[in-house]
C-alpha atoms as a PDB file:
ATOM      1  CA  UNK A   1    -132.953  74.538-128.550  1.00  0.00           C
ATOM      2  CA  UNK A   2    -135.164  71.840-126.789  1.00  0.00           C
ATOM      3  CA  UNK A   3    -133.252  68.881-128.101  1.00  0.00           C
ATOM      4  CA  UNK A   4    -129.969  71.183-126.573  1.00  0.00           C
ATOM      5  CA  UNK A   5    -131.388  71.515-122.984  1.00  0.00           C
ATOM      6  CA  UNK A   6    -132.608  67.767-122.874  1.00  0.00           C
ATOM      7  CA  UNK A   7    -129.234  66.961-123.714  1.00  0.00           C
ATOM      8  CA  UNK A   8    -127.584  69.354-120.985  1.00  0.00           C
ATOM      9  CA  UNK A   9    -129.395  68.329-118.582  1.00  0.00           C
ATOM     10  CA  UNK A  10    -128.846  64.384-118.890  1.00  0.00           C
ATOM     11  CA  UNK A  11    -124.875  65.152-119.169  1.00  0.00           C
ATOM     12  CA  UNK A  12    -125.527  66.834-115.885  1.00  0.00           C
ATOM     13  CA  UNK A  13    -127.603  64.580-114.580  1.00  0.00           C
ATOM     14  CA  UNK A  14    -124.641  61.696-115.181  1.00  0.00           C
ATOM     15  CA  UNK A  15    -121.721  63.877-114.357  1.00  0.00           C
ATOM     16  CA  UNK A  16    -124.112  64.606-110.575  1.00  0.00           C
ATOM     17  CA  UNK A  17    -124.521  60.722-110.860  1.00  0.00           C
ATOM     18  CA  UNK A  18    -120.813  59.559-111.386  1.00  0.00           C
ATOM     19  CA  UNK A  19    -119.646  62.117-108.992  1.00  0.00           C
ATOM     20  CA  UNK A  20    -121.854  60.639-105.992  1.00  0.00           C
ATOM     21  CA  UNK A  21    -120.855  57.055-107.216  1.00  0.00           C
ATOM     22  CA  UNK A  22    -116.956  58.395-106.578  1.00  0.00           C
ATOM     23  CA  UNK A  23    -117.669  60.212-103.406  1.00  0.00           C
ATOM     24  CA  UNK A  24    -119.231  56.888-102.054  1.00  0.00           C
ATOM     25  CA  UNK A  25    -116.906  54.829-103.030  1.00  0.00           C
ATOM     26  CA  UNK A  26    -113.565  56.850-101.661  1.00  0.00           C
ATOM     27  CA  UNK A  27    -115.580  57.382 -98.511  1.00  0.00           C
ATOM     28  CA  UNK A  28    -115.861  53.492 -98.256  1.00  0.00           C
ATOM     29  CA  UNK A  29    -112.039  53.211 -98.934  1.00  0.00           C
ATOM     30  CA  UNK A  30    -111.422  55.496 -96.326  1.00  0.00           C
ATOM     31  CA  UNK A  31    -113.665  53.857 -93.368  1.00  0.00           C
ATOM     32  CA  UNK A  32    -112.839  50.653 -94.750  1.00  0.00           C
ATOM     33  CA  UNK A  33    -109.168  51.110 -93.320  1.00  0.00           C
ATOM     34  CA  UNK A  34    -110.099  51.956 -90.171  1.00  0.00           C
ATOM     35  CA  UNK A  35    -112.369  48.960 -89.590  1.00  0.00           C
ATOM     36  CA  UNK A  36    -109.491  46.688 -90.973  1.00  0.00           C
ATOM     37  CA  UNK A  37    -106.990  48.606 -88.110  1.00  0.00           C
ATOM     38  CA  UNK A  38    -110.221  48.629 -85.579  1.00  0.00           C
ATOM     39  CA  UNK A  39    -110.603  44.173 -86.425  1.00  0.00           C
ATOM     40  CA  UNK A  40    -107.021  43.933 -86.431  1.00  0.00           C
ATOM     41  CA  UNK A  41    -106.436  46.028 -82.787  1.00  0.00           C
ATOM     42  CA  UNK A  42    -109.464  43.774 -81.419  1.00  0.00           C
ATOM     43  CA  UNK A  43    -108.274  40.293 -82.406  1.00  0.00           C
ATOM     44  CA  UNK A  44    -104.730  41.389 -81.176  1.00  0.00           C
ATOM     45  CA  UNK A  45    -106.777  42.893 -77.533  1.00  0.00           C
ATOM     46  CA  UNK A  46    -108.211  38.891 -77.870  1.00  0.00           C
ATOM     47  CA  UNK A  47    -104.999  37.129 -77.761  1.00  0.00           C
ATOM     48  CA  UNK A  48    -103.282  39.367 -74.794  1.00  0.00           C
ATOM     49  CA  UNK A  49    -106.363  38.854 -72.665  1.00  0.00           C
ATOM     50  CA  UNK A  50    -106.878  35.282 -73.497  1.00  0.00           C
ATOM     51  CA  UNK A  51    -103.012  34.371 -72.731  1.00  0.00           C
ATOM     52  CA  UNK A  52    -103.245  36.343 -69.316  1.00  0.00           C
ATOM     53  CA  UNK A  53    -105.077  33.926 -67.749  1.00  0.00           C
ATOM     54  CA  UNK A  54    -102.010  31.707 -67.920  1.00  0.00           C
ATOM     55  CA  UNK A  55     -99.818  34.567 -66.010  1.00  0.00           C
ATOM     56  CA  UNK A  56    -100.767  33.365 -62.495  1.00  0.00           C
ATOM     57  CA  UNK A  57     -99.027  29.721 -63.657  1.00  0.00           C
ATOM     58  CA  UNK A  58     -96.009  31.067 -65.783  1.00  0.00           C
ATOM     59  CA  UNK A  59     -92.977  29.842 -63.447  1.00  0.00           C
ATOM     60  CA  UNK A  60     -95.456  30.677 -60.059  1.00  0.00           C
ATOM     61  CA  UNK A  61     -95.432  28.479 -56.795  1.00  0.00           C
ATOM     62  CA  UNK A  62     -99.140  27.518 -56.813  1.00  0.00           C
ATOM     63  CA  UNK A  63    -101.206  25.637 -54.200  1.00  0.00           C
ATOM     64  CA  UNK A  64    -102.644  22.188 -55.148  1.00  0.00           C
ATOM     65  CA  UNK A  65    -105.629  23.542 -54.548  1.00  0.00           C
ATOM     66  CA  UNK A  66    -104.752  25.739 -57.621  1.00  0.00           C
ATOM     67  CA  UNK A  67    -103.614  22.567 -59.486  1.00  0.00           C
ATOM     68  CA  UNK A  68    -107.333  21.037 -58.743  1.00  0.00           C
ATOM     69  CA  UNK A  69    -108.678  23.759 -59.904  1.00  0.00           C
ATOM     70  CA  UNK A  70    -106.593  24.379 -62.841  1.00  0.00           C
ATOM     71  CA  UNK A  71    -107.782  20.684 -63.755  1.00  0.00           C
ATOM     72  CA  UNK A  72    -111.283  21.850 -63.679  1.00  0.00           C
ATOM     73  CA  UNK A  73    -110.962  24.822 -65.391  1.00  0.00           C
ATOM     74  CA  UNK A  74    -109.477  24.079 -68.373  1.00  0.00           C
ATOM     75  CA  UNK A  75    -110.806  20.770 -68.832  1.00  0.00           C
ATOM     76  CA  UNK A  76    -113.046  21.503 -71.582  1.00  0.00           C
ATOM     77  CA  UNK A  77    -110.383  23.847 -73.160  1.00  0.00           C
ATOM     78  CA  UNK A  78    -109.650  22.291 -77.091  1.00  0.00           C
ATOM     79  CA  UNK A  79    -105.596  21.320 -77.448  1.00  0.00           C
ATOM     80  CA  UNK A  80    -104.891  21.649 -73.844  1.00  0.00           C
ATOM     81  CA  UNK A  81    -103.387  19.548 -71.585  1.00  0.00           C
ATOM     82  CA  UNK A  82    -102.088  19.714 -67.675  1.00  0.00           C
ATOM     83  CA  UNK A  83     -99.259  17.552 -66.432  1.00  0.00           C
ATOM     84  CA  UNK A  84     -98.893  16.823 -62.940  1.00  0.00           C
ATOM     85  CA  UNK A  85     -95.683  15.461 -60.730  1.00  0.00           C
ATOM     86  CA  UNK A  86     -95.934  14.751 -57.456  1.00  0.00           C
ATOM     87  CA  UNK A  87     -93.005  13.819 -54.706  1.00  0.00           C
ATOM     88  CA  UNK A  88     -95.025  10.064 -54.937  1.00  0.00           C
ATOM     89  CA  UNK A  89     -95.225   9.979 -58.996  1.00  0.00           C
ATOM     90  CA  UNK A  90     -92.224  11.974 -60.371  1.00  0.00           C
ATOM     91  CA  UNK A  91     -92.982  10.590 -63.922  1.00  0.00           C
ATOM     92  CA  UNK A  92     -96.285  12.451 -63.563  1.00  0.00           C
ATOM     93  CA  UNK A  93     -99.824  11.714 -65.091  1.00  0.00           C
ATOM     94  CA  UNK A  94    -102.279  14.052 -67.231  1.00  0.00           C
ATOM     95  CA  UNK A  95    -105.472  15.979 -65.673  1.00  0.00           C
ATOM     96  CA  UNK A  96    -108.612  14.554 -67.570  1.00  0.00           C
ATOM     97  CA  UNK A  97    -109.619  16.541 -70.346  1.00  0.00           C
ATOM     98  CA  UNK A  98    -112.655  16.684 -72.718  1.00  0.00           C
ATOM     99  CA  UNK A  99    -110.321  16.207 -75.860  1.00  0.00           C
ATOM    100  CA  UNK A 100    -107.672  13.358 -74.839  1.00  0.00           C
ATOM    101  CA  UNK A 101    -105.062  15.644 -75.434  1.00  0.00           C
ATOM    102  CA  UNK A 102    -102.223  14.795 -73.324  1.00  0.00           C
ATOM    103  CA  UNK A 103     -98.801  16.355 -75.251  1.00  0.00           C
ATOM    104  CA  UNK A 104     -95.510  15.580 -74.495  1.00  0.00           C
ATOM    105  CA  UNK A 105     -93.181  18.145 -71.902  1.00  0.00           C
ATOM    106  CA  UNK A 106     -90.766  19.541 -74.404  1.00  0.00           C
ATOM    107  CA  UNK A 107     -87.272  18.489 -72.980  1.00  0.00           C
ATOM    108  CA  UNK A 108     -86.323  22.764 -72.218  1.00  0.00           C
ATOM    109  CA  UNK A 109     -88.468  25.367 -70.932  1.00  0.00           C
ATOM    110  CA  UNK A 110     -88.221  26.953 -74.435  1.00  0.00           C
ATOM    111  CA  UNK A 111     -88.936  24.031 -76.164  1.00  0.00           C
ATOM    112  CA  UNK A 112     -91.757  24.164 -78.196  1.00  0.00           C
ATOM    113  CA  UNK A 113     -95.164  21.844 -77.493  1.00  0.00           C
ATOM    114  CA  UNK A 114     -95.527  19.113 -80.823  1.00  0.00           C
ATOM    115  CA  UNK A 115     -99.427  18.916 -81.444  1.00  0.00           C
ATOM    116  CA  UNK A 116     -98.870  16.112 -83.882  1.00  0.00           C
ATOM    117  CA  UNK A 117     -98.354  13.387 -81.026  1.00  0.00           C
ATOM    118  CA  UNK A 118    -101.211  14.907 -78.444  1.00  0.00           C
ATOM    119  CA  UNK A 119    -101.013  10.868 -76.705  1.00  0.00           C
ATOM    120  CA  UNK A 120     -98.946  11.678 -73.849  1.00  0.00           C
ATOM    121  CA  UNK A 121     -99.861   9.374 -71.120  1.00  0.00           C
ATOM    122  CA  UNK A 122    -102.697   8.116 -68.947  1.00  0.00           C
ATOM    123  CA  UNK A 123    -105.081  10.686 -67.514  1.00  0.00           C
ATOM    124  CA  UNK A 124    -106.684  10.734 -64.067  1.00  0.00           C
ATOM    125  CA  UNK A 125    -109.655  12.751 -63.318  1.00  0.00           C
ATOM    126  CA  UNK A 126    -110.066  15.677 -60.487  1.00  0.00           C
ATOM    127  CA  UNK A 127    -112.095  12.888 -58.004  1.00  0.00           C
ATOM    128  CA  UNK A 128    -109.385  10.228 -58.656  1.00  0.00           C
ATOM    129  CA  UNK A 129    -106.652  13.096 -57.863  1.00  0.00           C
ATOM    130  CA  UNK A 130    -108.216  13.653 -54.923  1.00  0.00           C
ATOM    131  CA  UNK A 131    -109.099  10.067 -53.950  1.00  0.00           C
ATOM    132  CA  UNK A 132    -106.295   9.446 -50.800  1.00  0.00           C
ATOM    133  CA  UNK A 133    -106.518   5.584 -51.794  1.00  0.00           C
ATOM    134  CA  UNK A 134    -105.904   5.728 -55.284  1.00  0.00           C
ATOM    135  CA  UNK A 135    -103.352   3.234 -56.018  1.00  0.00           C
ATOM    136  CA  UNK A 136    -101.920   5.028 -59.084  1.00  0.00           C
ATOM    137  CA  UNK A 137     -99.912   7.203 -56.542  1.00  0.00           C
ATOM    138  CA  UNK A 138    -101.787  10.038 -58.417  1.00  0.00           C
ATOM    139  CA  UNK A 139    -102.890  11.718 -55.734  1.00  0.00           C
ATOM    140  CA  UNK A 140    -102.451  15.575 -55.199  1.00  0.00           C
ATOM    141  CA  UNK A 141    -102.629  17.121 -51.825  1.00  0.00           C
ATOM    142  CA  UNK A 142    -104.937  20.483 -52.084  1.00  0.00           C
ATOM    143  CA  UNK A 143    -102.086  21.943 -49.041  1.00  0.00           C
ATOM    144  CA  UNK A 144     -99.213  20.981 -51.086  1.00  0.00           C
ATOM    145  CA  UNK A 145     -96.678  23.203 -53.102  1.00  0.00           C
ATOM    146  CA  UNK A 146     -96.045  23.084 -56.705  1.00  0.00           C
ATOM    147  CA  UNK A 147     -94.536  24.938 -59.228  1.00  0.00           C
ATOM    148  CA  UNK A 148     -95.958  25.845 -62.266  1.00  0.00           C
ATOM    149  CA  UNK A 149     -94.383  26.081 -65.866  1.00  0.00           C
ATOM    150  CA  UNK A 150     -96.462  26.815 -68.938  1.00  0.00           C
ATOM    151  CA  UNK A 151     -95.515  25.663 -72.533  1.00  0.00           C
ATOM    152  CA  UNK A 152     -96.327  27.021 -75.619  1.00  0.00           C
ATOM    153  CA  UNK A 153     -96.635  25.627 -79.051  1.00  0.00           C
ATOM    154  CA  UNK A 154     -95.408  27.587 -82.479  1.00  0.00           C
ATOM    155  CA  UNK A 155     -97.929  30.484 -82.334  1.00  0.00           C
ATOM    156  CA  UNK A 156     -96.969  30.915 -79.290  1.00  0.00           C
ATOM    157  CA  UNK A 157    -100.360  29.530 -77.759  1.00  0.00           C
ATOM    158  CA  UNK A 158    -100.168  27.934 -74.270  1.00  0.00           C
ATOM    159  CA  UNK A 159    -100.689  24.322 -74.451  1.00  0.00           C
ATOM    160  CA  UNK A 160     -99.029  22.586 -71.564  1.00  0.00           C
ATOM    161  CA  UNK A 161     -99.286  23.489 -68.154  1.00  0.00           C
ATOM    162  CA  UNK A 162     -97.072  21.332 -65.963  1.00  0.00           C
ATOM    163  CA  UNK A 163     -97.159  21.729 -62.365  1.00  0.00           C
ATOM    164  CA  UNK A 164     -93.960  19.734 -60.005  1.00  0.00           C
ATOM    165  CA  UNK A 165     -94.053  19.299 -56.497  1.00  0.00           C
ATOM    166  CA  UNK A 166     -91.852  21.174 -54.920  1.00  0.00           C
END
């Protein structure tokens, strides 16, 4: 009778066991799809709020102040580069950057920006753009008008900013 209780009670004791072990693990299942959705909501939350900071320059007319500043700002930004044509230098000339990535204007607005070839020209930094004497004819007058078109590359990142003279 002793040897029948022993043995009831350890079947018990693993049946207890291997139901805990199954309510654990179908609880994890469970909250583990709703941190994948909660991760996958918060990276998409990322993007939008890390590609509205381009709205103010997608097809705007923009100050060059706001070019000079624009220059600044995303200096330091990895794959980024910022075009600039003035009524003096139609060809246009590249705002300094930390990376030396100065990519090509795709020849549409739709077009696509190609990473591969990021040597797009000689770059002038903000004190030479605002340097009235710079022979380069790379100079951008802060009350000027210019309007702004962004680019994007394949994952639809922003890449090129290129601002015209109007």
């Amino acid at each position: 009778m002793e040897n029948i209780s022993t043995g009831l009670k350890w079947v018990i004791g693993i049946i207890v066991t291997i139901l805990i072990i199954a309510a654990g693990v179908s609880i994890y299942l469970v909250i583990n799809n709703y941190f994948i959705r909660a991760q996958e909501q918060t990276l998409a939350q990322t993007q939008m709020i890390n590609q509205a900071e381009f709205n103010s320059y997608d097809n705007k007319d923009v100050s060059g102040q706001d070019v000079i500043n624009a220059a600044m700002r995303y200096k330091g930004r990895p794959q980024f580069a910022i075009k600039i044509m003035t009524g003096e230098n139609t060809t246009g000339f590249y705002a300094e950057n930390t990376y030396d990535s100065y990519y090509k204007q795709p020849a549409s607005v739709d077009g696509l920006v190609d990473l591969s070839d990021p040597d797009g020209g000689d770059p002038q930094s903000v004190s030479e753009m605002l340097d009235i004497t710079n022979d380069d004819n790379c100079t951008v007058n802060t009350l000027g008008r210019f309007k702004s078109t962004i680019y994007r590359d394949q994952n639809d990142e922003v890449r090129l900013i290129v601002f015209t003279q109007n």
